[in-house]
C-alpha atoms as a PDB file:
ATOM      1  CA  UNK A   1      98.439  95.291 107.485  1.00  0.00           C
ATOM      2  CA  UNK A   2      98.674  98.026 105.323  1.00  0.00           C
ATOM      3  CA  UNK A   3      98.749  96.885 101.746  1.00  0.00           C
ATOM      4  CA  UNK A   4      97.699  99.908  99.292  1.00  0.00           C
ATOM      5  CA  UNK A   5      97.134 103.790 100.373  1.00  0.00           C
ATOM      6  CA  UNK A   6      96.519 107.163  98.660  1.00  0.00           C
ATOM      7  CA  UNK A   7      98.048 109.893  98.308  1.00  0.00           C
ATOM      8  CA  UNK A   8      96.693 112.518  96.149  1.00  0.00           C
ATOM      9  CA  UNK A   9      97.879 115.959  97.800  1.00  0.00           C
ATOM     10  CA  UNK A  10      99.675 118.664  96.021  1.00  0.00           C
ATOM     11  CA  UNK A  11     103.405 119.368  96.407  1.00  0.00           C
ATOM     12  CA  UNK A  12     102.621 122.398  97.802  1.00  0.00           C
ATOM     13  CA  UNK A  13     100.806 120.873 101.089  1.00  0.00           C
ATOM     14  CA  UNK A  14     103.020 117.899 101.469  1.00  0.00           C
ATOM     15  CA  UNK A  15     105.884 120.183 101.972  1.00  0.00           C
ATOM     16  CA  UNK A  16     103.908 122.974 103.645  1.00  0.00           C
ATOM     17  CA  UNK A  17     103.505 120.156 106.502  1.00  0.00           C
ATOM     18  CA  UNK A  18     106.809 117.695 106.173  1.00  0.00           C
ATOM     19  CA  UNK A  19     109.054 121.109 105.804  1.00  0.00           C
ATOM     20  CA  UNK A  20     111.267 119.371 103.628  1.00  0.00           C
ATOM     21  CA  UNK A  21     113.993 121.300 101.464  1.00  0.00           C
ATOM     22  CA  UNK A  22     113.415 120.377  97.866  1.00  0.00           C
ATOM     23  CA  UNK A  23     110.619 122.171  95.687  1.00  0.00           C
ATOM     24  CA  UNK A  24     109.538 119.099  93.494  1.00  0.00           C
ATOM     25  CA  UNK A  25     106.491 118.377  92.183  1.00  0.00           C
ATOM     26  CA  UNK A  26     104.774 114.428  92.023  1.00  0.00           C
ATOM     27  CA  UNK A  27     102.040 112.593  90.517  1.00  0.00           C
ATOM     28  CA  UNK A  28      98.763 112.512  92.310  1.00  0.00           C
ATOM     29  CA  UNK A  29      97.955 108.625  93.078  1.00  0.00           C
ATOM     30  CA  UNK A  30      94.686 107.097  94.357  1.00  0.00           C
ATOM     31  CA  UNK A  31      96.234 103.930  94.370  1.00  0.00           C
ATOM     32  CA  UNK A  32      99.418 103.252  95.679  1.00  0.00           C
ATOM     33  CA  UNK A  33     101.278  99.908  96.068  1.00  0.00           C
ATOM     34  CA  UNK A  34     104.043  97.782  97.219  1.00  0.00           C
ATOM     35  CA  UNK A  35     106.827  97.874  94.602  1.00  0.00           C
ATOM     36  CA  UNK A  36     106.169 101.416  93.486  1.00  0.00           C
ATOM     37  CA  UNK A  37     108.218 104.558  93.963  1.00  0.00           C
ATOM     38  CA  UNK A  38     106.957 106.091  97.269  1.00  0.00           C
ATOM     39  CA  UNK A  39     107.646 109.105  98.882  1.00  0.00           C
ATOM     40  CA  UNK A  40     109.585 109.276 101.901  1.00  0.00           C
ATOM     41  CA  UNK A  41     110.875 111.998 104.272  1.00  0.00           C
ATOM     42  CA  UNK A  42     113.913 111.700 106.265  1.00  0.00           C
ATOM     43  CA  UNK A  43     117.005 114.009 108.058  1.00  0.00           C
ATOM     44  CA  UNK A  44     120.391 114.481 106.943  1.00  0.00           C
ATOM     45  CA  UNK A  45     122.751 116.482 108.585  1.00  0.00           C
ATOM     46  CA  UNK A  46     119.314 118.006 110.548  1.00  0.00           C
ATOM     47  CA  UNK A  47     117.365 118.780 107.561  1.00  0.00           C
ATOM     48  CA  UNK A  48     115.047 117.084 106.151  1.00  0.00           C
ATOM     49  CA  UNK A  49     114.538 115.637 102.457  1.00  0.00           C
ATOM     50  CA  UNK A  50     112.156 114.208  99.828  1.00  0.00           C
ATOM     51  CA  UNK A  51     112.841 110.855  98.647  1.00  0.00           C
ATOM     52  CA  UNK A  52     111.712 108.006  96.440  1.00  0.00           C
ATOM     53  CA  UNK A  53     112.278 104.491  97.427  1.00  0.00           C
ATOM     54  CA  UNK A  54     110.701 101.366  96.771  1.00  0.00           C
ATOM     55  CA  UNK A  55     108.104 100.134  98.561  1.00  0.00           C
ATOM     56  CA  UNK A  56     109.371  96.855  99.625  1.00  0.00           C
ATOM     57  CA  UNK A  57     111.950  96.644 102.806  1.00  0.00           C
ATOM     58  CA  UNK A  58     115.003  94.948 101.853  1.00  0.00           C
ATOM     59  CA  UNK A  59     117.792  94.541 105.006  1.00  0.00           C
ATOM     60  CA  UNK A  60     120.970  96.085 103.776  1.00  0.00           C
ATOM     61  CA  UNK A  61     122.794  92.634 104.705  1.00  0.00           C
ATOM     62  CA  UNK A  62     120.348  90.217 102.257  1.00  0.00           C
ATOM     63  CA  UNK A  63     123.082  89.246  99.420  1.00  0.00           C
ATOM     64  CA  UNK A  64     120.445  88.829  96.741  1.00  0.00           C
ATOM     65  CA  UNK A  65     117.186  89.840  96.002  1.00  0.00           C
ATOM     66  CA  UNK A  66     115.650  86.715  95.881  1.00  0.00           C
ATOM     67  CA  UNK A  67     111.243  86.063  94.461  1.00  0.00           C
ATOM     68  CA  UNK A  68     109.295  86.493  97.963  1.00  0.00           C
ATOM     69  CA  UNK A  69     106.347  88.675  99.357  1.00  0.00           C
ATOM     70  CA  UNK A  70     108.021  91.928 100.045  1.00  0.00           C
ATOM     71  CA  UNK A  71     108.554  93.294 103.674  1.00  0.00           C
ATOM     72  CA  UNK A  72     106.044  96.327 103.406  1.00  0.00           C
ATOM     73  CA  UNK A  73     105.029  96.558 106.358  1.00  0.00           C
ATOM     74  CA  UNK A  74     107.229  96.336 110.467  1.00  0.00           C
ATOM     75  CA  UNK A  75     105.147  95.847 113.563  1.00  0.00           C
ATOM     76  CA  UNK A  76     106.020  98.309 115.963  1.00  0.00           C
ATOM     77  CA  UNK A  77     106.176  96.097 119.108  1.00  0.00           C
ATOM     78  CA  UNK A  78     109.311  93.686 117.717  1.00  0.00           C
ATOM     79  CA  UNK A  79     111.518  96.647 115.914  1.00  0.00           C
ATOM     80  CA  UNK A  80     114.104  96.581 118.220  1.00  0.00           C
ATOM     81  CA  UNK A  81     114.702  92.667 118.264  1.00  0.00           C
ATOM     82  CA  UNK A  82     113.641  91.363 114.721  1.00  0.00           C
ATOM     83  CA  UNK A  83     117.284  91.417 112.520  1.00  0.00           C
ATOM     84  CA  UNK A  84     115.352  92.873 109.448  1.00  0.00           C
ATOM     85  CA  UNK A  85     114.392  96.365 111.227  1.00  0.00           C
ATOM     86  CA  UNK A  86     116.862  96.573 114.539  1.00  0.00           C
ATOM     87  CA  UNK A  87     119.052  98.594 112.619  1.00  0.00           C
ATOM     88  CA  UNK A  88     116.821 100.579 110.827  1.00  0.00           C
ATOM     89  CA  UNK A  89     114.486 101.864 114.007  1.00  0.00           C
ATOM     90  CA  UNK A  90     117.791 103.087 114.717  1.00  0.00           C
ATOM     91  CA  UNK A  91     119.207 104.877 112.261  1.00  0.00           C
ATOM     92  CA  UNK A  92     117.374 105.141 109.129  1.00  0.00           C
ATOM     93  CA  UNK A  93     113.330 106.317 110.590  1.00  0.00           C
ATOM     94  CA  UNK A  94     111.636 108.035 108.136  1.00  0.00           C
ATOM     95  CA  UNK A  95     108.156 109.708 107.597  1.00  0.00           C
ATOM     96  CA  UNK A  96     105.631 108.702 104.940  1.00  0.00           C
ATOM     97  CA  UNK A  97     102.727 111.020 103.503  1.00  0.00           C
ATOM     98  CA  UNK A  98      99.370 109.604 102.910  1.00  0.00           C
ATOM     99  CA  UNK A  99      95.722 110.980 102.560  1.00  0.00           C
ATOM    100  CA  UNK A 100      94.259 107.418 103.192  1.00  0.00           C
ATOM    101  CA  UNK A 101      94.954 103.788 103.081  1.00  0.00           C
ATOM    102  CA  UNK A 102      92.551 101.367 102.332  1.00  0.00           C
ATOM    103  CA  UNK A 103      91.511  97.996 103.918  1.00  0.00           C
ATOM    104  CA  UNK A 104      89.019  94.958 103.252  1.00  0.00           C
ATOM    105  CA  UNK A 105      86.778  93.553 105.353  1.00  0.00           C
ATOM    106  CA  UNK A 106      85.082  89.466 104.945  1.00  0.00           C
ATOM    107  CA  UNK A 107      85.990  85.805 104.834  1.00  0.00           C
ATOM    108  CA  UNK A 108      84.883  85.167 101.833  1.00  0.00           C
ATOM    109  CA  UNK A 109      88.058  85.992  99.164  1.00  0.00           C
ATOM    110  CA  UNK A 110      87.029  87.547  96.388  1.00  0.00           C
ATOM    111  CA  UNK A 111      84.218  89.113  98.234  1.00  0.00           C
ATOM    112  CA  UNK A 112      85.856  91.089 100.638  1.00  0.00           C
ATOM    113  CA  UNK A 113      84.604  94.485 100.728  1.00  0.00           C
ATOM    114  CA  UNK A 114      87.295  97.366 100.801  1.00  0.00           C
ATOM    115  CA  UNK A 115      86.981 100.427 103.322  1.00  0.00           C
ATOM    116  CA  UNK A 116      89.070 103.182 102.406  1.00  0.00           C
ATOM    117  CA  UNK A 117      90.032 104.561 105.650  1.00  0.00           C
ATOM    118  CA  UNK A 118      90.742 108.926 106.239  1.00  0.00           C
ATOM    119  CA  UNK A 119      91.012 111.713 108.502  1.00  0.00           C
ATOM    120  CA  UNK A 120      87.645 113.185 108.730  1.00  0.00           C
ATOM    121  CA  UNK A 121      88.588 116.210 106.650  1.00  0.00           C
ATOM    122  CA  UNK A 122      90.586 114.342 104.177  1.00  0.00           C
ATOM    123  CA  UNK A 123      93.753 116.065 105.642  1.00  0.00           C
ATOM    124  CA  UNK A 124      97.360 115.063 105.160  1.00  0.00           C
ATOM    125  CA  UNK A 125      98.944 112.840 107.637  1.00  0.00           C
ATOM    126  CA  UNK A 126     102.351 110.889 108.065  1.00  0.00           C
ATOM    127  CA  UNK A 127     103.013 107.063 107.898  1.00  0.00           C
ATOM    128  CA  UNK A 128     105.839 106.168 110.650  1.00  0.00           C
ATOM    129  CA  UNK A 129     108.316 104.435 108.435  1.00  0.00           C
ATOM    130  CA  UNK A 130     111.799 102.724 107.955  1.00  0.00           C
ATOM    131  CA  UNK A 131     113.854 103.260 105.206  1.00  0.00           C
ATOM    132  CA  UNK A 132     117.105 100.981 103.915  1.00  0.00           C
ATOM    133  CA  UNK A 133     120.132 101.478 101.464  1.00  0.00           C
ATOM    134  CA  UNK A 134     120.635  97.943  99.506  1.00  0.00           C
ATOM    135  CA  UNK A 135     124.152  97.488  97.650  1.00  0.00           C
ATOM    136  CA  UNK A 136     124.545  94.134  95.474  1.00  0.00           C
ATOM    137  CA  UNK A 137     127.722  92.590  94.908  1.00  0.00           C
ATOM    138  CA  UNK A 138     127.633  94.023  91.310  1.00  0.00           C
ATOM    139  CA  UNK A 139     127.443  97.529  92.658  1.00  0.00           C
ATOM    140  CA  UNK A 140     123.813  98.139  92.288  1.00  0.00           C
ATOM    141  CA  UNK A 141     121.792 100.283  94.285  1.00  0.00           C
ATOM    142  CA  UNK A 142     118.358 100.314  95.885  1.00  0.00           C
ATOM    143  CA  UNK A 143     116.546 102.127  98.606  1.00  0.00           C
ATOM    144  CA  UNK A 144     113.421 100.967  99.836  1.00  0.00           C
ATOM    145  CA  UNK A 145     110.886 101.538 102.429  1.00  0.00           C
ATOM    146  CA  UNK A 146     108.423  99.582 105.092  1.00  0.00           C
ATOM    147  CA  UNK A 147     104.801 101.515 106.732  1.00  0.00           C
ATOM    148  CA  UNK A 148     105.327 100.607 110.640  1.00  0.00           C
ATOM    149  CA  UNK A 149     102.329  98.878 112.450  1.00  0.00           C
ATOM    150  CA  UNK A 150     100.653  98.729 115.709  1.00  0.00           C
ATOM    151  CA  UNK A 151      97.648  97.809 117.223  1.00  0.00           C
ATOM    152  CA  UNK A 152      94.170  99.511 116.045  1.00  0.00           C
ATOM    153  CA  UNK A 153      92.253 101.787 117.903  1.00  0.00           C
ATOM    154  CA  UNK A 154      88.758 100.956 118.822  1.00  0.00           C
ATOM    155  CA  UNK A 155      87.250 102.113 115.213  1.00  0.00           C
ATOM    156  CA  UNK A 156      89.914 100.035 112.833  1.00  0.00           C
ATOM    157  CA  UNK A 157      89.185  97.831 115.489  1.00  0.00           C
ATOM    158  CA  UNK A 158      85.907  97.090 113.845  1.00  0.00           C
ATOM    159  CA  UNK A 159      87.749  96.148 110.320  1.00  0.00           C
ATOM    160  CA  UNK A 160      91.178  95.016 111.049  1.00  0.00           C
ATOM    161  CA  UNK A 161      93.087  93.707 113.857  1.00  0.00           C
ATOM    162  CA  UNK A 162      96.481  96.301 112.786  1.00  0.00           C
ATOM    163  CA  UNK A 163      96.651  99.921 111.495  1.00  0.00           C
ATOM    164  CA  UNK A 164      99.384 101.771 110.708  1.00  0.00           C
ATOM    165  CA  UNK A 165     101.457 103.865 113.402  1.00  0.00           C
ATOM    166  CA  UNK A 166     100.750 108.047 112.320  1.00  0.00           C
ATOM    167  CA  UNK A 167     103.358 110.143 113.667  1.00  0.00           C
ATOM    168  CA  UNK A 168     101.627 113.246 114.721  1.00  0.00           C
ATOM    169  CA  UNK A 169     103.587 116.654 113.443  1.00  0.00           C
ATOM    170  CA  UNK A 170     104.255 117.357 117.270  1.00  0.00           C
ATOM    171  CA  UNK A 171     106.638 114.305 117.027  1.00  0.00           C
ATOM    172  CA  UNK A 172     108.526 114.501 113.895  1.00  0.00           C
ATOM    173  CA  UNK A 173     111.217 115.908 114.833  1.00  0.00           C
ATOM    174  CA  UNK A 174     111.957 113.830 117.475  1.00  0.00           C
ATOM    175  CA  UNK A 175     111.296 110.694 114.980  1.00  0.00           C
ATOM    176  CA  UNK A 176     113.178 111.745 112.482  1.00  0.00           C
ATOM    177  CA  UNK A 177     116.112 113.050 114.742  1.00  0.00           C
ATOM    178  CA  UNK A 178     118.056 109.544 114.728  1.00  0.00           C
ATOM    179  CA  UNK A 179     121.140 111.012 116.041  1.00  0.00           C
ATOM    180  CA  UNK A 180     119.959 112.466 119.351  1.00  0.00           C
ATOM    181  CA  UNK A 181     116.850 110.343 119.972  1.00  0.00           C
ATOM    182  CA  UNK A 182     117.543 106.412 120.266  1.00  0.00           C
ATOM    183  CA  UNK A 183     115.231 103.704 119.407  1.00  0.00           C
ATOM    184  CA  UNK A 184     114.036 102.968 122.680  1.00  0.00           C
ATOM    185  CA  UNK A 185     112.367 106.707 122.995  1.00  0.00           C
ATOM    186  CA  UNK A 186     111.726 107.144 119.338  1.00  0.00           C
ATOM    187  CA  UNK A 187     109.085 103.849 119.451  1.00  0.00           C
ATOM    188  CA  UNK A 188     106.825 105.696 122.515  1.00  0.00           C
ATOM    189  CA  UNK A 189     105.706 107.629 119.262  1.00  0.00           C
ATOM    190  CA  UNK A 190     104.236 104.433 117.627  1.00  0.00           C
ATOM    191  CA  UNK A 191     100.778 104.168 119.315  1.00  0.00           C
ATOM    192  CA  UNK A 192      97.452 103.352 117.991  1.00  0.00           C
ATOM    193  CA  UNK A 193      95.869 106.884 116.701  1.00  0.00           C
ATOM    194  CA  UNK A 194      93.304 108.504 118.806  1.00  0.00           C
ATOM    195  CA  UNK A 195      89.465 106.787 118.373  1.00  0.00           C
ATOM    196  CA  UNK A 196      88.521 109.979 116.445  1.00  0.00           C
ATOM    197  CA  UNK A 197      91.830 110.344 114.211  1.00  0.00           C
ATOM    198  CA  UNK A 198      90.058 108.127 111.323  1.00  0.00           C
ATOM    199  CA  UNK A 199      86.963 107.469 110.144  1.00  0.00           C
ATOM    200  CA  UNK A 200      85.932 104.447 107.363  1.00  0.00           C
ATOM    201  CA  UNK A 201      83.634 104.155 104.416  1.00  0.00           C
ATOM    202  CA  UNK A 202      82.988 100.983 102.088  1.00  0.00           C
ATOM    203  CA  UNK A 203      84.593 102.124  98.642  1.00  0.00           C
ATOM    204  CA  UNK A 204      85.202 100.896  94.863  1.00  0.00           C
ATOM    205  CA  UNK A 205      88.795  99.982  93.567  1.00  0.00           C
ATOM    206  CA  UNK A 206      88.903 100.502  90.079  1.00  0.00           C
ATOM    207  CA  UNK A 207      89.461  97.845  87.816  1.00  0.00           C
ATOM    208  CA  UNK A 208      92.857  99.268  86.950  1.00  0.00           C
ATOM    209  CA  UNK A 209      94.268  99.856  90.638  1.00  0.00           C
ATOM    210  CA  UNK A 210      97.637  97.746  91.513  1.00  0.00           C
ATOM    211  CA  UNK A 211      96.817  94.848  93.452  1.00  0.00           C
ATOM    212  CA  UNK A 212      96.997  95.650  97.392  1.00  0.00           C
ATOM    213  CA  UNK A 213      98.701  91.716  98.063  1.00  0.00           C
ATOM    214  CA  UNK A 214     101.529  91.138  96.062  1.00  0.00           C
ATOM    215  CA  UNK A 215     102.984  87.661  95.190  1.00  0.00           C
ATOM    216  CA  UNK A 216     106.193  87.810  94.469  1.00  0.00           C
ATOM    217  CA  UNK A 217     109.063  90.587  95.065  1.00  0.00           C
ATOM    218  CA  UNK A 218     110.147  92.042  91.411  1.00  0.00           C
ATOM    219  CA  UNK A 219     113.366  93.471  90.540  1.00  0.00           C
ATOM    220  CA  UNK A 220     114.365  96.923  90.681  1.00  0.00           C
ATOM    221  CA  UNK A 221     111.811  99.641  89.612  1.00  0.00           C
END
């Protein structure tokens, strides 16, 4: 699971490396979690774009948005039979920018001790990711987002039992390109990162950092 990650790079690099269109600048975050505004990018018309969306799948054919733990996260393996994503791996794949993403290790809750996880030179990298357009009965509007999953490498191994899929810069095109490449190719892309892609450390959350396991599903942000 990947419940809270970081993202702290400038505008600048983000773009430098996603070659997206728009010139925008964006917060730096340490801390960022489900329910937020995320950034997102995706192809239209074969270019690519920044987005926000909220961090939260919800399947464009759910009526209401009902209280419930939010559908942040889509293991890779079931994407093209589980109802809530089939459609998505399909048409709506989208990358996700991180610096990190942090996990906890222990039994005991409350005593878990968090690992913030990172490339070895704190680099950039991309979160495979689905994205979703939401329209309510009352005409409102919502786009949100899930981090795709697959099975750790040996390292994570050591910590957690998933880790999120990276799509390596080689391969976004090819992800992103949901009008030429179908599902079934586009999901070869969503292996476990090499052994020496990320390295862990134990780490401090600060007091003020979102909770990484949210409760309940809020309304729109």
């Amino acid at each position: 699971m990947c419940g809270l990650y970081s993202f702290r790079k400038s505008a600048e690099e983000t773009r430098s490396l996603l070659q997206y269109l728009e010139e925008l600048e964006f917060p730096s975050r340490a801390y960022v979690a489900p329910q937020s505004p995320i950034a997102i990018v995706r192809q239209e018309n074969n270019e690519r774009h920044f987005a926000l969306v909220r961090w939260g799948f919800i399947p464009s054919w759910v009526k209401e948005i009902k209280p419930g733990k939010p559908l942040i996260n889509a293991r890779s393996e079931t994407l093209l039979e589980k109802p809530s994503f089939r459609n998505a791996i399909r048409r709506r794949r989208c990358l996700i920018p991180a610096d990190g993403y942090y996990e906890w290790l222990g039994d005991v809750p409350g005593k878990k001790i968090p690992y913030f996880i990172h490339r070895p030179d704190h680099g950039l990298f991309a979160f495979a990711g689905l994205w979703e357009h939401w329209l309510g009965a009352d005409g409102s509007e919502l786009e949100t987002a899930a981090i795709i999953t697959t099975e750790p490498n040996a390292v994570i191994a050591q910590i957690y039992t998933r880790m999120p899929a990276v799509i390596q810069p080689e391969n976004y095109a090819q992800w992103l390109d949901v009008t030429n490449v179908a599902a079934e190719e586009a999901v070869q892309f969503l292996k476990p990162a090499p052994d020496d892609y990320f390295v862990f450390e134990p780490t401090v959350i600060a007091r003020n950092a979102p909770p990484p396991r949210p409760k309940a599903q809020l309304s729109l942000f």
